[in-house]
PDB file of N, CA and C in Angstrom:
ATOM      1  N   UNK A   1       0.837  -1.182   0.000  1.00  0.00           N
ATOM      2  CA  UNK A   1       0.000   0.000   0.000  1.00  0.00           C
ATOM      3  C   UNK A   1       0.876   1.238   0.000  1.00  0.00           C
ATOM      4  N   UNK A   2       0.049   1.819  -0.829  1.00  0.00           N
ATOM      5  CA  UNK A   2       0.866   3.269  -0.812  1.00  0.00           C
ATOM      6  C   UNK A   2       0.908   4.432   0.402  1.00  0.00           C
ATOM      7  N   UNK A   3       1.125   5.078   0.721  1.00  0.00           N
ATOM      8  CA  UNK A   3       0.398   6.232   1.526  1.00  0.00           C
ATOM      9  C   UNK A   3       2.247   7.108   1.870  1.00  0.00           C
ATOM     10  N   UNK A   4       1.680   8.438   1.215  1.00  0.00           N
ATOM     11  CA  UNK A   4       2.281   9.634   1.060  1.00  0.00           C
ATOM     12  C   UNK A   4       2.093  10.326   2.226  1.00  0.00           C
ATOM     13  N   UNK A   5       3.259  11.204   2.739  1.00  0.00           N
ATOM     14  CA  UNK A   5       3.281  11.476   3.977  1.00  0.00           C
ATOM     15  C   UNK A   5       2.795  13.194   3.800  1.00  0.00           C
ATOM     16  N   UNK A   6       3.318  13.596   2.446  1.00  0.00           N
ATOM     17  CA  UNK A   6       2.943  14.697   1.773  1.00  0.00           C
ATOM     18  C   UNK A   6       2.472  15.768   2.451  1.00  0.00           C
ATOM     19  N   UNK A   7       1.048  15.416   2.621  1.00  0.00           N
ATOM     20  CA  UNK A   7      -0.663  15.761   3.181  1.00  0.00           C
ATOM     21  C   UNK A   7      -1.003  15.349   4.271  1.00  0.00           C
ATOM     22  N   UNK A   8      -1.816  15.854   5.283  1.00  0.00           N
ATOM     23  CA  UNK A   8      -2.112  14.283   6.412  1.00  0.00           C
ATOM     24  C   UNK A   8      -3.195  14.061   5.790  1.00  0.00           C
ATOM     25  N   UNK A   9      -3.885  14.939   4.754  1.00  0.00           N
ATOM     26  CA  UNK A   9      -5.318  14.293   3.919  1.00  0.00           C
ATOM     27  C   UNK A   9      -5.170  13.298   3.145  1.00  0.00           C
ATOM     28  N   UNK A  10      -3.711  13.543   2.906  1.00  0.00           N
ATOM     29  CA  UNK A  10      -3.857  12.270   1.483  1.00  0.00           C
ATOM     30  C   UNK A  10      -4.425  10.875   1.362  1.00  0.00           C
ATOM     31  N   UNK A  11      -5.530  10.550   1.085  1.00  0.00           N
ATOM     32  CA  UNK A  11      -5.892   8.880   0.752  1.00  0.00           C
ATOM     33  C   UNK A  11      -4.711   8.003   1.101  1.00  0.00           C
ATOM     34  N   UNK A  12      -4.969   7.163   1.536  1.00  0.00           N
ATOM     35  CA  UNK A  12      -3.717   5.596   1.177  1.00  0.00           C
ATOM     36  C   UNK A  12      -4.562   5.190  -0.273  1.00  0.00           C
ATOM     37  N   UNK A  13      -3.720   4.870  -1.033  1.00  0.00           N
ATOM     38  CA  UNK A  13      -4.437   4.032  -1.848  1.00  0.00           C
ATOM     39  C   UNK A  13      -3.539   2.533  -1.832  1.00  0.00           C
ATOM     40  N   UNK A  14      -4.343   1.695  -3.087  1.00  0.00           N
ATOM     41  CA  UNK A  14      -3.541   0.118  -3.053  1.00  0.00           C
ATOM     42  C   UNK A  14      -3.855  -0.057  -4.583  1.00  0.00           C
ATOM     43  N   UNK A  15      -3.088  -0.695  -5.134  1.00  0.00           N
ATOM     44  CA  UNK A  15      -2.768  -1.513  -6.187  1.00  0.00           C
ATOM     45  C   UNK A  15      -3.633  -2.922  -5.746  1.00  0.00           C
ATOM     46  N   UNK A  16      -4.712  -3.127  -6.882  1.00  0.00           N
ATOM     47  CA  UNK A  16      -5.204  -4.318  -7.010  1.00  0.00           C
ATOM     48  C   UNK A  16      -5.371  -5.053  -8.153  1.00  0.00           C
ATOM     49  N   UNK A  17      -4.721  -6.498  -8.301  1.00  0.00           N
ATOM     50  CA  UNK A  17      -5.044  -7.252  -9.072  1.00  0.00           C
ATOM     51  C   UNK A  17      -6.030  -7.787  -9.734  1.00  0.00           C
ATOM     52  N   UNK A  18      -6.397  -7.826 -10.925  1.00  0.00           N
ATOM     53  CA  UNK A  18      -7.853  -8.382 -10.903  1.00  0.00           C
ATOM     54  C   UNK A  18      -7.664  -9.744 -11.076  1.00  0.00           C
ATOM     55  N   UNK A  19      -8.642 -10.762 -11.695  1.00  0.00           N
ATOM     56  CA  UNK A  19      -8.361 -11.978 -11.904  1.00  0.00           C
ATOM     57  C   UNK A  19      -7.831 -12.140 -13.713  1.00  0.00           C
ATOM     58  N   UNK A  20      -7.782 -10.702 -14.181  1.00  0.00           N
ATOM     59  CA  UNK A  20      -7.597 -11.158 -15.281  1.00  0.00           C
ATOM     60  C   UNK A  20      -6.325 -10.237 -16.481  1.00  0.00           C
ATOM     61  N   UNK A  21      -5.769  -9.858 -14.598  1.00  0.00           N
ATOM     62  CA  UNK A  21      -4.443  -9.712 -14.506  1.00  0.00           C
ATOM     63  C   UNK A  21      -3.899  -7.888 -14.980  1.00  0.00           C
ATOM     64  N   UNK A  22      -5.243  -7.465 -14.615  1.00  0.00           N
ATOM     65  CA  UNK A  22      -5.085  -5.702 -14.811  1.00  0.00           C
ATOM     66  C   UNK A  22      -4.974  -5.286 -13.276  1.00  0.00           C
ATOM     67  N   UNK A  23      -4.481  -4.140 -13.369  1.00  0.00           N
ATOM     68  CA  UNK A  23      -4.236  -3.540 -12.454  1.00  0.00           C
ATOM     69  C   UNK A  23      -5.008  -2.203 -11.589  1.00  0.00           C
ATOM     70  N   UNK A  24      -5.989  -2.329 -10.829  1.00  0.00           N
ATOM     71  CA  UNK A  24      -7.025  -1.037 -10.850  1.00  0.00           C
ATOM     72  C   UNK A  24      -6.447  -0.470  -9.664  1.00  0.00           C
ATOM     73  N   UNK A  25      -6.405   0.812  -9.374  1.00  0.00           N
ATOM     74  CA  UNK A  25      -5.754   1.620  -8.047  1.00  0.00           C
ATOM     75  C   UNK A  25      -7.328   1.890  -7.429  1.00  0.00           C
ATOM     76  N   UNK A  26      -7.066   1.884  -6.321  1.00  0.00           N
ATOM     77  CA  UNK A  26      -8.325   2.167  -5.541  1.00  0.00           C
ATOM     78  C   UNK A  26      -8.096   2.611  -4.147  1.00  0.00           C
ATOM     79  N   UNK A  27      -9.053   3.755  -3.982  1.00  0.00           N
ATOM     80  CA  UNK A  27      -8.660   4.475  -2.363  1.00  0.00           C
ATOM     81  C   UNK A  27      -9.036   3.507  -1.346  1.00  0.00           C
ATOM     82  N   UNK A  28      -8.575   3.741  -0.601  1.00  0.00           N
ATOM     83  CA  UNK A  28      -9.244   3.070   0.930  1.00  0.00           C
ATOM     84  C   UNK A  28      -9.781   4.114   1.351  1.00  0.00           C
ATOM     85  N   UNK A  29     -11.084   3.117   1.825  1.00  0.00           N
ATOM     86  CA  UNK A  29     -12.100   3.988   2.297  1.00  0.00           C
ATOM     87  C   UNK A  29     -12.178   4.088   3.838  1.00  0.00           C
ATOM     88  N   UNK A  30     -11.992   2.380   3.918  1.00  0.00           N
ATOM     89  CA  UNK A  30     -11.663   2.086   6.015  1.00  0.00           C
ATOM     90  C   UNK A  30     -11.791   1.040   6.094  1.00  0.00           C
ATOM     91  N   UNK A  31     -10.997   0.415   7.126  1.00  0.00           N
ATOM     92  CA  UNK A  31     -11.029  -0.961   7.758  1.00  0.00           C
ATOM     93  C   UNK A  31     -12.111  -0.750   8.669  1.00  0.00           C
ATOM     94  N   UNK A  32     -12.766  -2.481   8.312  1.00  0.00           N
ATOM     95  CA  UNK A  32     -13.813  -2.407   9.379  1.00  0.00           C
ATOM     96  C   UNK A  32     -13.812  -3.716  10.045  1.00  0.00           C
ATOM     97  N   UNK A  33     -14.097  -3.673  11.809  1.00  0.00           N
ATOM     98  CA  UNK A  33     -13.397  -5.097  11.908  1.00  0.00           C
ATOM     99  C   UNK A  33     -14.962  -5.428  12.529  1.00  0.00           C
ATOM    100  N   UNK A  34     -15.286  -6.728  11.584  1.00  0.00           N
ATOM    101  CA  UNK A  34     -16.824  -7.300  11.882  1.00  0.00           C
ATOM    102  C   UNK A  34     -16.827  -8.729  12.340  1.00  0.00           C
ATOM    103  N   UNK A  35     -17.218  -9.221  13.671  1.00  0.00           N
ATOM    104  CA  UNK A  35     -17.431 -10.260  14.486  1.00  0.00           C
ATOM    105  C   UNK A  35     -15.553 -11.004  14.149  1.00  0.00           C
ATOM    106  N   UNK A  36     -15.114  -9.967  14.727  1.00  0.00           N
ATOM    107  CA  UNK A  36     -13.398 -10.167  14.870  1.00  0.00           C
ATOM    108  C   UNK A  36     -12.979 -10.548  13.648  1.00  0.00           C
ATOM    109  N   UNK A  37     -13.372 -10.262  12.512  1.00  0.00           N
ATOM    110  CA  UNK A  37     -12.384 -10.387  11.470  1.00  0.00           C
ATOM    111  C   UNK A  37     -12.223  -8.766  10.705  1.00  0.00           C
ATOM    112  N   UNK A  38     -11.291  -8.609  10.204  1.00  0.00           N
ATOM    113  CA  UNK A  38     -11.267  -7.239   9.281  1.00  0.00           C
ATOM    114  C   UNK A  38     -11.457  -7.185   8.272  1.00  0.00           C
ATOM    115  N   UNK A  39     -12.506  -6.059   7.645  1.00  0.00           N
ATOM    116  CA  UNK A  39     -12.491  -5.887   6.091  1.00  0.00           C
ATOM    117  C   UNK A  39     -12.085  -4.815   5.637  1.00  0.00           C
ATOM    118  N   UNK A  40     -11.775  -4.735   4.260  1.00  0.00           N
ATOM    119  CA  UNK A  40     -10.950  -3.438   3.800  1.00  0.00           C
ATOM    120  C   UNK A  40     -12.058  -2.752   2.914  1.00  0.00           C
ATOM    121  N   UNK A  41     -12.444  -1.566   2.657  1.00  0.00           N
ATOM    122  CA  UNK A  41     -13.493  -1.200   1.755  1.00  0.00           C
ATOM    123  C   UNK A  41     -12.609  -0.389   0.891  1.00  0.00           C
ATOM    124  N   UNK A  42     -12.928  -0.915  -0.442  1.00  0.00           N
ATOM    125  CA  UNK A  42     -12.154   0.262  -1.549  1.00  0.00           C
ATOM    126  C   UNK A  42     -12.755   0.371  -2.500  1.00  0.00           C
ATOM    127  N   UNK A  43     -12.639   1.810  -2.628  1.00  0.00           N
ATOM    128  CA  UNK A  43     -13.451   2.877  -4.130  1.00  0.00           C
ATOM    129  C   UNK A  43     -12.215   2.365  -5.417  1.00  0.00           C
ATOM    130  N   UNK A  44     -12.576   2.072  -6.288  1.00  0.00           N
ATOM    131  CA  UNK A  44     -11.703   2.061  -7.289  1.00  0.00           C
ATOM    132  C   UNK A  44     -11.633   3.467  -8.480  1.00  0.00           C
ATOM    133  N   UNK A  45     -10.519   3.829  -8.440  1.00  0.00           N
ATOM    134  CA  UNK A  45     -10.473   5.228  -9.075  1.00  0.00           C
ATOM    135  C   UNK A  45      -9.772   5.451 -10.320  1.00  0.00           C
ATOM    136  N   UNK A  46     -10.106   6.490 -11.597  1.00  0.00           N
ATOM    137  CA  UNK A  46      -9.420   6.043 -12.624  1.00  0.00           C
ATOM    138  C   UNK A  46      -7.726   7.058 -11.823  1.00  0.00           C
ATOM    139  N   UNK A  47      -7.043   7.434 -13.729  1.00  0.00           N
ATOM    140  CA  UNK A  47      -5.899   7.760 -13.036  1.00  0.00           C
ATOM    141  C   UNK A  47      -6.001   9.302 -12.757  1.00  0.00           C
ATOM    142  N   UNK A  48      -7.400  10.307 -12.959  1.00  0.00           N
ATOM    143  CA  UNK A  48      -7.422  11.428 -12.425  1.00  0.00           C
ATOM    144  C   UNK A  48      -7.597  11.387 -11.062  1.00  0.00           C
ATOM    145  N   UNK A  49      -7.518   9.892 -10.064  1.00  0.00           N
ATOM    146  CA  UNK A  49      -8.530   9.893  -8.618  1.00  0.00           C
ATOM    147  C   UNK A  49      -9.845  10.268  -8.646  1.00  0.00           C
ATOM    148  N   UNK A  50     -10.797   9.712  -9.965  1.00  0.00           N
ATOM    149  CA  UNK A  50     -12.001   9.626  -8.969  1.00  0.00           C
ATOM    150  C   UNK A  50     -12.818   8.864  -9.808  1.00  0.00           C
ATOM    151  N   UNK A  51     -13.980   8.419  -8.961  1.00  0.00           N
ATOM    152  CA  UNK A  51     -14.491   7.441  -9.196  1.00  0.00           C
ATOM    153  C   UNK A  51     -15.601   7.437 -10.173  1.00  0.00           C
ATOM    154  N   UNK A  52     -15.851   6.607 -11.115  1.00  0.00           N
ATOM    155  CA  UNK A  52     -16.494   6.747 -12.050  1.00  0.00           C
ATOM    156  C   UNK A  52     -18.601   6.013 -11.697  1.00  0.00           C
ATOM    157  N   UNK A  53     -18.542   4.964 -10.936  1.00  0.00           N
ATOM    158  CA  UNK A  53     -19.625   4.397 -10.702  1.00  0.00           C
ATOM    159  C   UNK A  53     -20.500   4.849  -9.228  1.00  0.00           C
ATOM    160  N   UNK A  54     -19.462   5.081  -8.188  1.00  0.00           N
ATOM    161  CA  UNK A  54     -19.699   5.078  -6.867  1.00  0.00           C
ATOM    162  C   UNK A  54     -19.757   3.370  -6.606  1.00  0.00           C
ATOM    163  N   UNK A  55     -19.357   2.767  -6.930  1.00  0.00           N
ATOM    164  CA  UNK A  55     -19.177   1.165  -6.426  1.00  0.00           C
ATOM    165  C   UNK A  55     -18.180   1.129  -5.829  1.00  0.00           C
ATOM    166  N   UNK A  56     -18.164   0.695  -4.115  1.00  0.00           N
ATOM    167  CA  UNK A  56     -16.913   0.184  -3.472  1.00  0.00           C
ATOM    168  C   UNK A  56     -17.257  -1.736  -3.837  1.00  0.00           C
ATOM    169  N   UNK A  57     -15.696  -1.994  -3.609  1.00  0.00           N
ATOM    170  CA  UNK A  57     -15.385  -3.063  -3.212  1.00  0.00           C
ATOM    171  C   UNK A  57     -15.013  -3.482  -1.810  1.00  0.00           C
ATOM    172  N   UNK A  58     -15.350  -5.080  -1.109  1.00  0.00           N
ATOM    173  CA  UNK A  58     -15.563  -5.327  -0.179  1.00  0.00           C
ATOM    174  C   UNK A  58     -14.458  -6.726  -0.238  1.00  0.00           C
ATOM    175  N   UNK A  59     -13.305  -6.191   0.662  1.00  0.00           N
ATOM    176  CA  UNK A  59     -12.409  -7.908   0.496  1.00  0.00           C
ATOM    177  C   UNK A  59     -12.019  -8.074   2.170  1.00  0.00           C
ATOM    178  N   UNK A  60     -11.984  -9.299   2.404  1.00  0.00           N
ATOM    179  CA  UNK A  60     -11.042  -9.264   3.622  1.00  0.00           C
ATOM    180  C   UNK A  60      -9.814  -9.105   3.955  1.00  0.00           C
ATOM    181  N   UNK A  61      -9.271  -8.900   5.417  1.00  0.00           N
ATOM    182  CA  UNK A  61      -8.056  -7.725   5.423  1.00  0.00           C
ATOM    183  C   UNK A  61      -7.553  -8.486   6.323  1.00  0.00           C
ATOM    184  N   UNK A  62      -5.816  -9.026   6.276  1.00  0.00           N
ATOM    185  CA  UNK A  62      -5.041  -9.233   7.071  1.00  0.00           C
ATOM    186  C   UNK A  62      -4.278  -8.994   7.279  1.00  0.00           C
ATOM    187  N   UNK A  63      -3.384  -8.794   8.057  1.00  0.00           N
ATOM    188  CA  UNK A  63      -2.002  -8.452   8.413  1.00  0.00           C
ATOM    189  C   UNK A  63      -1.273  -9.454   8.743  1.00  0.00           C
ATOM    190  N   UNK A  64       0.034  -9.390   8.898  1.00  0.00           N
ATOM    191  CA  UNK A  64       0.789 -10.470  10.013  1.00  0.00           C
ATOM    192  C   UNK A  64       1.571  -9.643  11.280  1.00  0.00           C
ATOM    193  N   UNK A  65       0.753  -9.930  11.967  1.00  0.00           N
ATOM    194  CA  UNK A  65       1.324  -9.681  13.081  1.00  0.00           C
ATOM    195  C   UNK A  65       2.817  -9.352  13.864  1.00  0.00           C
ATOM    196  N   UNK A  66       3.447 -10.723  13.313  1.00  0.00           N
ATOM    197  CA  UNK A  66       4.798 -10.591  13.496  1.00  0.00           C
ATOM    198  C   UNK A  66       5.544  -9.953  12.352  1.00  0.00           C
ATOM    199  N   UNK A  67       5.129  -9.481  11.123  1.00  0.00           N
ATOM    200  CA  UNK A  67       5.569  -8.276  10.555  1.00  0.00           C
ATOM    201  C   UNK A  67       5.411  -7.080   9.874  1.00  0.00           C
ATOM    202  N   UNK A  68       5.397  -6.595  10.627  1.00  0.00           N
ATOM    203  CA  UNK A  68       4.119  -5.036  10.586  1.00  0.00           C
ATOM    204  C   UNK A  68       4.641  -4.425   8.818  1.00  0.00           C
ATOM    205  N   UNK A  69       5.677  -5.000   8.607  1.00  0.00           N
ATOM    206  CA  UNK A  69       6.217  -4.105   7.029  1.00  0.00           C
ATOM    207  C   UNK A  69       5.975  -5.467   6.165  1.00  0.00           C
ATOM    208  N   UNK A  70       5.128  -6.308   6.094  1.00  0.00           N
ATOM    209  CA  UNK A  70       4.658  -7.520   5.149  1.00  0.00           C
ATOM    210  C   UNK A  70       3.537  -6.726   4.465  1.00  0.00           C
ATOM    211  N   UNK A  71       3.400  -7.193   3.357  1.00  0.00           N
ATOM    212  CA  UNK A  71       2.306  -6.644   2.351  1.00  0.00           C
ATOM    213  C   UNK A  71       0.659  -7.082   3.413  1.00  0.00           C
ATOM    214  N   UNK A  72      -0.578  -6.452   3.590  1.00  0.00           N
ATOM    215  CA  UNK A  72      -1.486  -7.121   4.110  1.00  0.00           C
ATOM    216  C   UNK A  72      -2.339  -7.987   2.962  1.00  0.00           C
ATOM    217  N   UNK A  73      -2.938  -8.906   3.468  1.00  0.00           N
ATOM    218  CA  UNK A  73      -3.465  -9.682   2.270  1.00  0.00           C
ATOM    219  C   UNK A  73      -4.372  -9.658   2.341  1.00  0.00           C
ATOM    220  N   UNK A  74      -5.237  -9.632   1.150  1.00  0.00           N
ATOM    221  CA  UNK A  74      -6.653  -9.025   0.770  1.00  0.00           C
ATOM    222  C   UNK A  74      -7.286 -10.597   0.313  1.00  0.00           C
ATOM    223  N   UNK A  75      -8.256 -10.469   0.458  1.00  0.00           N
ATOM    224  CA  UNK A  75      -9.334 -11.403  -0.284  1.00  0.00           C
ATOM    225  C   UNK A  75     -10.500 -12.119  -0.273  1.00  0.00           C
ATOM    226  N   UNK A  76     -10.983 -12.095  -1.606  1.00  0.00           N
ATOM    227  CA  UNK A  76     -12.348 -12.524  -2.151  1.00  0.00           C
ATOM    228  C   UNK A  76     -13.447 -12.837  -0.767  1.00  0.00           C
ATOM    229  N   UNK A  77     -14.555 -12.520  -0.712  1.00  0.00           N
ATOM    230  CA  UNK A  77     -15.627 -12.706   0.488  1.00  0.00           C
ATOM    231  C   UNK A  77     -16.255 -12.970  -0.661  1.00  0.00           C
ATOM    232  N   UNK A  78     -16.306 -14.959  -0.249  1.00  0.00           N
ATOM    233  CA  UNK A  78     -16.888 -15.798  -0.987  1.00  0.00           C
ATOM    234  C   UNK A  78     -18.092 -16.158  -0.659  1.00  0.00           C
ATOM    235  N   UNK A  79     -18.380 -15.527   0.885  1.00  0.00           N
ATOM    236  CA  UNK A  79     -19.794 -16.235   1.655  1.00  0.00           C
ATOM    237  C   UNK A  79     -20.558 -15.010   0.834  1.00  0.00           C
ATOM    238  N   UNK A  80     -22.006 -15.073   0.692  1.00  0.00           N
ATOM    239  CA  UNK A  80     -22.784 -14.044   0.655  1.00  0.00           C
ATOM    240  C   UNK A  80     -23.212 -13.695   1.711  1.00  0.00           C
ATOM    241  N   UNK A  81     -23.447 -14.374   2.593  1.00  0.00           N
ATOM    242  CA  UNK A  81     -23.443 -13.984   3.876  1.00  0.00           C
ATOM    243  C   UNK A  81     -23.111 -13.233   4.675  1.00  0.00           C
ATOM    244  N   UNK A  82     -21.827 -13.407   4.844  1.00  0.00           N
ATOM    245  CA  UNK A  82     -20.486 -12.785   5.071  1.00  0.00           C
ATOM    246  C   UNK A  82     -20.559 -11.378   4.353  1.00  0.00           C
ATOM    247  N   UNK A  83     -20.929 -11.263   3.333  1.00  0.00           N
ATOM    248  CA  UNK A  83     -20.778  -9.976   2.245  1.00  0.00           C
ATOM    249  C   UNK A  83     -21.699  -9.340   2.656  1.00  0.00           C
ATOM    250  N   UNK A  84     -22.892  -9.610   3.116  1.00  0.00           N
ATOM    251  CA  UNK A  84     -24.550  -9.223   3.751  1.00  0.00           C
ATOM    252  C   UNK A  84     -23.925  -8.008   4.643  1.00  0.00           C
ATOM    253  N   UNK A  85     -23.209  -9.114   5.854  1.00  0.00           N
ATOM    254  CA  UNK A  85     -22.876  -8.314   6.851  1.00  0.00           C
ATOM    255  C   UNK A  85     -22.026  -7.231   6.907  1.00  0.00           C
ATOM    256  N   UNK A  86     -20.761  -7.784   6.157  1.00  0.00           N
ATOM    257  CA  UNK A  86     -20.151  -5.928   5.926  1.00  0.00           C
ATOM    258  C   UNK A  86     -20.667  -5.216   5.349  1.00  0.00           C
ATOM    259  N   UNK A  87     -21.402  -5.581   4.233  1.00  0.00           N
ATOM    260  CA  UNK A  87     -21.939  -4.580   3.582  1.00  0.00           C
ATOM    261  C   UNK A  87     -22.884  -3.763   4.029  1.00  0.00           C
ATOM    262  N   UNK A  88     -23.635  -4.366   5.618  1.00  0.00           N
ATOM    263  CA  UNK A  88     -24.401  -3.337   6.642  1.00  0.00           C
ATOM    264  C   UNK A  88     -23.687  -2.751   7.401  1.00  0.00           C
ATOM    265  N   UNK A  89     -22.469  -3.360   7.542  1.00  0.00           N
ATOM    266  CA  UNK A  89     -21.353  -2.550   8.594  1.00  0.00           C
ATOM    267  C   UNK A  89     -20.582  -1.078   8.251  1.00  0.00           C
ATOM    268  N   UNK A  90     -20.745  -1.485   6.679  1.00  0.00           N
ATOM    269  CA  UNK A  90     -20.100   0.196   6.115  1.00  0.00           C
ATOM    270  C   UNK A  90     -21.327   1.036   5.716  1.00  0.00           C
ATOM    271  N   UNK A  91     -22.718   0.273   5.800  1.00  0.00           N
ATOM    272  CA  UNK A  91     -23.333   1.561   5.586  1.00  0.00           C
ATOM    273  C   UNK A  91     -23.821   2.191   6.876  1.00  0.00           C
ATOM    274  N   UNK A  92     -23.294   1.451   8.073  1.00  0.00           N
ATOM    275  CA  UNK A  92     -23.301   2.091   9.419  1.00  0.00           C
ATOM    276  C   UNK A  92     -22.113   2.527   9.761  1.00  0.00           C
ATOM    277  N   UNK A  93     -20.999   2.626   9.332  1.00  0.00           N
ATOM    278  CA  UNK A  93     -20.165   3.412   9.221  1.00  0.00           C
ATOM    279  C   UNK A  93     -20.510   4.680   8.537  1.00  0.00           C
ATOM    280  N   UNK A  94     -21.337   4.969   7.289  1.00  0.00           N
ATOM    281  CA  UNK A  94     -21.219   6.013   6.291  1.00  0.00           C
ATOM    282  C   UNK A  94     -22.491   6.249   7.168  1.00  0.00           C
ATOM    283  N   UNK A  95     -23.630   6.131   8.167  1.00  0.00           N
ATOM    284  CA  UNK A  95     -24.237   6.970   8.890  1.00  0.00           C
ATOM    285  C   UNK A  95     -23.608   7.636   9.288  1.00  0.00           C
ATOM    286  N   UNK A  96     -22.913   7.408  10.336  1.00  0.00           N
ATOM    287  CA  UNK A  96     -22.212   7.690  11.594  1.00  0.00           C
ATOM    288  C   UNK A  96     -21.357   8.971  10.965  1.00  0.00           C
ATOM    289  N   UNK A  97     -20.313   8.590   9.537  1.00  0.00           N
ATOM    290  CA  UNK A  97     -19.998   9.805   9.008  1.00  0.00           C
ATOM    291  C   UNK A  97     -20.916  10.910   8.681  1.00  0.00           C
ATOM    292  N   UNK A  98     -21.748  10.356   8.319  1.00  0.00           N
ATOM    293  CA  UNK A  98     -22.881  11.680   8.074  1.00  0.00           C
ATOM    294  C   UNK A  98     -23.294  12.360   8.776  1.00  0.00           C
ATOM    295  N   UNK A  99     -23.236  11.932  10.626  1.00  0.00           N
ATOM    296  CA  UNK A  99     -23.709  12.186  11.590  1.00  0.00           C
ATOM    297  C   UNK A  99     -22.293  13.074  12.216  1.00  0.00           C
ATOM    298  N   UNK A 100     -21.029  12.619  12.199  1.00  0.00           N
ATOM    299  CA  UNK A 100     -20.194  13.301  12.275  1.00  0.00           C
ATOM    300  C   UNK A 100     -19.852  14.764  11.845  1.00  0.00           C
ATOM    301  N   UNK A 101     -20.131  15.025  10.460  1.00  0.00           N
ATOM    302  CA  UNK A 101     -20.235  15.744   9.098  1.00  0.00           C
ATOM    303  C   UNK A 101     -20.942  17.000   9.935  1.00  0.00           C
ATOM    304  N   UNK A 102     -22.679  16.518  10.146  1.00  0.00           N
ATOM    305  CA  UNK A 102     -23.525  17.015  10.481  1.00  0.00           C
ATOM    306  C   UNK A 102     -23.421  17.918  11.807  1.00  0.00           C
ATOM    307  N   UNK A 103     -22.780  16.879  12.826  1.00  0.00           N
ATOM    308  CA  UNK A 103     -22.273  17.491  14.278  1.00  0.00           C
ATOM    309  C   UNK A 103     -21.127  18.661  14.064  1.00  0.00           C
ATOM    310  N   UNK A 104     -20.093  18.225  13.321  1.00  0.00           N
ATOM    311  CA  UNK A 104     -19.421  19.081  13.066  1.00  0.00           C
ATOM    312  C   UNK A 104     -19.137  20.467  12.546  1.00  0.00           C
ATOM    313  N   UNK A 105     -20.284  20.333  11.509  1.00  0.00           N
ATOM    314  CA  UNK A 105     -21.164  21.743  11.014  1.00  0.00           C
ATOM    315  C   UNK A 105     -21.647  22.621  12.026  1.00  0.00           C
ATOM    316  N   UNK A 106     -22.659  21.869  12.634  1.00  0.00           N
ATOM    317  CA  UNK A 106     -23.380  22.373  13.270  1.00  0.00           C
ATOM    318  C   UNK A 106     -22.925  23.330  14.778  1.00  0.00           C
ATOM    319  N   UNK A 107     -21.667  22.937  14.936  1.00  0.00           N
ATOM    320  CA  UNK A 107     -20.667  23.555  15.779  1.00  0.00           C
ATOM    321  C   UNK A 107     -20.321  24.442  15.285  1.00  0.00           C
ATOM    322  N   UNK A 108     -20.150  24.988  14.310  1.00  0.00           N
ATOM    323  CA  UNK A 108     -18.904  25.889  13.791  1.00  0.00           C
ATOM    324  C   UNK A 108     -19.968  27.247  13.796  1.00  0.00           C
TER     325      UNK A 108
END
């Protein structure tokens, strides 16, 4: 994963493989960790940064523990099930931002 120290705004983004061996860049949007496992949510973006559909992608997210500078490994959420549930978990995440957004306004 990339991430530029640049900005403190700057996106991380990641390099993803497809299965048919192209290469799509896509922001991270946020890790979300659901009934103890982690998922990674990513917008895929062309090469101006931005997104053409509004479709995120939904993969699972690991690390290794014992080496914090190992690539993390991503992949396929084969259950639908499984996909059900994050996929309610980030749109209760993207409340909560909205609610943030909203609070935050509303202060100023």
């Amino acid at each position: 994963m990339g991430k530029k120290n640049d900005y403190e705004d700057e996106e991380m983004t990641v390099e993803l493989e497809l299965d048919d061996g192209s290469v799509v860049n896509c922001a991270v949007i946020t890790i979300l960790t659901v009934k103890e496992k982690d998922y990674i949510v990513l917008l895929p973006i062309d090469e101006n940064g931005e997104n053409q559909d509004g479709e995120v992608w939904f993969y699972s997210y690991s690390e290794n523990p014992d080496d914090p500078n190992e690539e993390p490994v991503l992949d396929y959420i084969e259950d639908d099930d499984e996909y059900e549930i994050v996929a309610e978990a980030f749109d209760e995440y993207l409340d909560s931002c909205e609610f943030d957004e909203l609070t935050e306004e509303s202060d100023t």
